[in-house]
N, C-alpha and C. Protein backbone atom coordinates (compact mmCIF):
# COMPACT_ATOMS: atom_id res chain seq x y z
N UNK A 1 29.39 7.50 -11.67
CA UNK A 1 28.44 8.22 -10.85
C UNK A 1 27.75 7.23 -9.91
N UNK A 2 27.69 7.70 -8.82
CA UNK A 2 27.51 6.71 -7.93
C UNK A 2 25.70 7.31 -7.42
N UNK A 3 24.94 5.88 -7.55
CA UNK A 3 23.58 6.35 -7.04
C UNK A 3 23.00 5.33 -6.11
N UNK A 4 21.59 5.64 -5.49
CA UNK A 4 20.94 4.91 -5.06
C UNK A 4 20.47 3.69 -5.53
N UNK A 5 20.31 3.92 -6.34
CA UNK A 5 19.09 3.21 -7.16
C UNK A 5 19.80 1.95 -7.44
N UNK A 6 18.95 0.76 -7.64
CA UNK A 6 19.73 -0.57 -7.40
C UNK A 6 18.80 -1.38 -8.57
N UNK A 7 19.49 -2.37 -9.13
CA UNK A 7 18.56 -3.58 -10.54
C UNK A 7 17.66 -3.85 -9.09
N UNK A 8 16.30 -4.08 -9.73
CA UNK A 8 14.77 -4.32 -9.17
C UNK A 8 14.33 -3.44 -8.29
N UNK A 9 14.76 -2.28 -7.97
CA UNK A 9 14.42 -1.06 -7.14
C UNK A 9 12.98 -1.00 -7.68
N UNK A 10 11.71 0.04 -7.26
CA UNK A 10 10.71 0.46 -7.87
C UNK A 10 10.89 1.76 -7.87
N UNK A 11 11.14 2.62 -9.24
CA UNK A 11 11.15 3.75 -9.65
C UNK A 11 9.97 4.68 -10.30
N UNK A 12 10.32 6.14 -9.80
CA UNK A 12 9.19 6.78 -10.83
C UNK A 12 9.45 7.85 -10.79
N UNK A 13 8.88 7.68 -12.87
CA UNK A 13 9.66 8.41 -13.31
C UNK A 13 9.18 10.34 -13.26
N UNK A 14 10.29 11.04 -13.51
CA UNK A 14 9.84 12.42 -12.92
C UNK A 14 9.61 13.18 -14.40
N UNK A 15 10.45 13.18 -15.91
CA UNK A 15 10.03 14.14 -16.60
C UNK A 15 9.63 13.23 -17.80
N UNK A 16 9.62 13.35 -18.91
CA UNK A 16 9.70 12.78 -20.47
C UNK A 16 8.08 12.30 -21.33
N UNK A 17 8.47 11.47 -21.88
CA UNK A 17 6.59 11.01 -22.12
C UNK A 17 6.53 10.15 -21.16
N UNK A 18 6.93 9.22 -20.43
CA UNK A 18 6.30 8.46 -19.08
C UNK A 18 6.53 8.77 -18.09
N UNK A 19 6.29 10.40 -18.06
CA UNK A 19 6.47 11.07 -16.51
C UNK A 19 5.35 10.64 -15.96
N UNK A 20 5.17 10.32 -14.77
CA UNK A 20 3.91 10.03 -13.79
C UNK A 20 3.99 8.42 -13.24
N UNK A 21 4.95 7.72 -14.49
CA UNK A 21 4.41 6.31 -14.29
C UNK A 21 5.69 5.54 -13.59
N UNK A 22 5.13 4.04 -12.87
CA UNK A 22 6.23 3.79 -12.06
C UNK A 22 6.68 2.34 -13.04
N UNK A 23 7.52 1.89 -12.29
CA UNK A 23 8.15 0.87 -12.80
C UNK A 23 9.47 0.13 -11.92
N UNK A 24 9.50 -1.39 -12.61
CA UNK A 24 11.42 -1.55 -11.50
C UNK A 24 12.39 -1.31 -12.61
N UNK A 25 13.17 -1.50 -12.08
CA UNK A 25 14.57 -1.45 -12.65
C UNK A 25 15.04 -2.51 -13.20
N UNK A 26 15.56 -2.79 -14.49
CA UNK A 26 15.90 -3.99 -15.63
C UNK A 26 17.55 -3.90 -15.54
N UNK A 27 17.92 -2.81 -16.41
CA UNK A 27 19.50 -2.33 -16.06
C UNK A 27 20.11 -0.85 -15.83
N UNK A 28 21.27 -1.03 -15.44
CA UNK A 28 21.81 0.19 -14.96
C UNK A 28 23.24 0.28 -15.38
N UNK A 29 23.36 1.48 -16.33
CA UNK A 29 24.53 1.80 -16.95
C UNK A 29 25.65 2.89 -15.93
N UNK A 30 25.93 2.67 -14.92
CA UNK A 30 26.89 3.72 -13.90
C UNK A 30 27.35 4.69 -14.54
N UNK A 31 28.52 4.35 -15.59
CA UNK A 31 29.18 5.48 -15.91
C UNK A 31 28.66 6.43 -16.82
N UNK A 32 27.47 6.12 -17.37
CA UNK A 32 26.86 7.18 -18.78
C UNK A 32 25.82 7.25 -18.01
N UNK A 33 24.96 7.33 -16.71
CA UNK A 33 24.32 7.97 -15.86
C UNK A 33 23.13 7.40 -16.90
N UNK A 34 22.84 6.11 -17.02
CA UNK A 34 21.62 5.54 -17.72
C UNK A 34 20.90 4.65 -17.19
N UNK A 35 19.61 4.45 -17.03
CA UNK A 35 18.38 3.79 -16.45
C UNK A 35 17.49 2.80 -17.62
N UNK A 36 17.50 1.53 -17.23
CA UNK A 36 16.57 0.94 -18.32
C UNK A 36 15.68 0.18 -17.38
N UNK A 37 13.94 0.86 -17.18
CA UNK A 37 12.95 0.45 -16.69
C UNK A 37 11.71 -0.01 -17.35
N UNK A 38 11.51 -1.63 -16.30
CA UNK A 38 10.52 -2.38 -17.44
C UNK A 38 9.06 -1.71 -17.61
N UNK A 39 9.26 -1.61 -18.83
CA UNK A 39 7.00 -0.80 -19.46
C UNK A 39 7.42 0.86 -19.58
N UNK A 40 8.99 0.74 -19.64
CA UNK A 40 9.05 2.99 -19.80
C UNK A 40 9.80 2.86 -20.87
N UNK A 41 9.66 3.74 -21.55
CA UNK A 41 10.22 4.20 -22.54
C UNK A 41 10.99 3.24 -23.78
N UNK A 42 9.54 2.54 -24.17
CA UNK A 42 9.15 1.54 -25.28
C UNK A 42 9.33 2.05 -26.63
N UNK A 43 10.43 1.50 -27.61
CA UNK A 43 9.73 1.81 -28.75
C UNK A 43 9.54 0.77 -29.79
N UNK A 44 9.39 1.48 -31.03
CA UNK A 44 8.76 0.09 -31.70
C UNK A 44 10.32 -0.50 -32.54
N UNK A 45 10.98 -1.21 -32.96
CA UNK A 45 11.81 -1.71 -34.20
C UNK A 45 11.23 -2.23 -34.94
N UNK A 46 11.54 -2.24 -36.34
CA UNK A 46 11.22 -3.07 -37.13
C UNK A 46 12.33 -3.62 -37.55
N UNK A 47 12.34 -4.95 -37.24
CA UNK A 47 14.19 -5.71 -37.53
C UNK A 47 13.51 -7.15 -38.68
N UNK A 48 14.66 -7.10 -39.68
CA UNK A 48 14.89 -7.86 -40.22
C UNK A 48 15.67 -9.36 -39.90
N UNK A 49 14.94 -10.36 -40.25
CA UNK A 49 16.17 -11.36 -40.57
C UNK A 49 17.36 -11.48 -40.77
N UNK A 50 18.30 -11.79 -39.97
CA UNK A 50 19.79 -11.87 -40.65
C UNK A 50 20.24 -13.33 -40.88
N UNK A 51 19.65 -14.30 -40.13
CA UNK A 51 19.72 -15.59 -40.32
C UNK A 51 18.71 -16.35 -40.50
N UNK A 52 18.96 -17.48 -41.46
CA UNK A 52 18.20 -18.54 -41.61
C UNK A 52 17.74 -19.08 -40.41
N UNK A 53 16.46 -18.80 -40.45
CA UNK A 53 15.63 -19.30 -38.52
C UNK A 53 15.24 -18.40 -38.23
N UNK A 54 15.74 -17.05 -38.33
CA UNK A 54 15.39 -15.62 -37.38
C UNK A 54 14.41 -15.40 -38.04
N UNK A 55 13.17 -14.73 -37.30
CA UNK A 55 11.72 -14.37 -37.69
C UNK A 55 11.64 -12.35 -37.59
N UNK A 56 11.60 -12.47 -38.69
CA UNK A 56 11.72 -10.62 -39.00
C UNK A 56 10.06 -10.02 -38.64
N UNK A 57 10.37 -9.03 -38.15
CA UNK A 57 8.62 -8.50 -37.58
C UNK A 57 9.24 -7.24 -36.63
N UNK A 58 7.84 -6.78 -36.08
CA UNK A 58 7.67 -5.16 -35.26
C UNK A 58 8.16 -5.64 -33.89
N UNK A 59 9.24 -5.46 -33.30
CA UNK A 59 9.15 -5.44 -32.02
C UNK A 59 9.24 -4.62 -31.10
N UNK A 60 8.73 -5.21 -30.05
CA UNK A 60 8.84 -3.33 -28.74
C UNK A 60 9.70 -3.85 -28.41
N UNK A 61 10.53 -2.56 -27.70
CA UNK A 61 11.66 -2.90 -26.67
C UNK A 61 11.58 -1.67 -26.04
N UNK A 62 12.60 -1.84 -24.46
CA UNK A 62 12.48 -0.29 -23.92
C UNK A 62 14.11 -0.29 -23.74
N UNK A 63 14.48 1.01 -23.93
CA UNK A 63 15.49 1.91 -23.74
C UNK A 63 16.04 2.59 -22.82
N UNK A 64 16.81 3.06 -22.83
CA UNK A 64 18.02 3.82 -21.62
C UNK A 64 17.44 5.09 -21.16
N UNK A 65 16.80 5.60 -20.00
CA UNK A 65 16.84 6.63 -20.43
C UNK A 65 17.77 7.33 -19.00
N UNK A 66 17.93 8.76 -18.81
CA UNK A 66 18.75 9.50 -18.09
C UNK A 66 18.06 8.93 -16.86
N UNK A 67 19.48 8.88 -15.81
CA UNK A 67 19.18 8.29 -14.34
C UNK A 67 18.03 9.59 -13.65
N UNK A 68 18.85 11.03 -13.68
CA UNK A 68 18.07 12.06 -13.43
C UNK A 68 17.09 12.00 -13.42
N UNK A 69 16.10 11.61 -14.53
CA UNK A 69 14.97 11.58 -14.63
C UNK A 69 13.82 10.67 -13.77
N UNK A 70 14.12 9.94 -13.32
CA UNK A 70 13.59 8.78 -12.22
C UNK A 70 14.40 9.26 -10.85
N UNK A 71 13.18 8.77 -9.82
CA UNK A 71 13.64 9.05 -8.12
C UNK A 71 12.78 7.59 -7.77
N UNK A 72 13.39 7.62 -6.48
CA UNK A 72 13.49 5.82 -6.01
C UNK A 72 12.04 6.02 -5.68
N UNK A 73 11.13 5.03 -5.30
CA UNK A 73 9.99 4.88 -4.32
C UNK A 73 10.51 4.52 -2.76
N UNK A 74 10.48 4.89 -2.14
CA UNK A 74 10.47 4.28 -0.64
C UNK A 74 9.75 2.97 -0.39
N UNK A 75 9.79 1.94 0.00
CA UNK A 75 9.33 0.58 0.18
C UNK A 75 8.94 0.56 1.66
């Protein structure tokens, strides 16, 4: 699927829980029509250690969400 929208564009977003809010663009999945924008659609993990060194704890991260849902800002 071919779109506008480009890595570091400034987007905002149109439906979900961070409808209203803007953000840029981190990554972009083309063919599964997916959007990953930095400070939207955060959640929490809680990940374990798998190696000796790795520090297990709560982390945020943000997620994919549908391209649909975000429209570009004009610059």
């Amino acid at each position: 699927m071919k779109s506008a929208i480009k890595k570091g564009d400034l987007v905002y977003v149109l439906t979900g829980k961070d409808r209203g809010k803007k953000g840029s663009v981190i990554a972009i999945l083309p063919k599964k029509g997916k959007i990953m924008i930095k400070g939207i659609a955060v959640v929490t993990r809680h990940v374990k250690a798998r190696k000796q060194g790795e520090t297990s704890g709560i982390k945020r991260e943000e997620r994919y969400i549908d391209i649909s849902n975000v429209a570009p800002i004009k610059q």
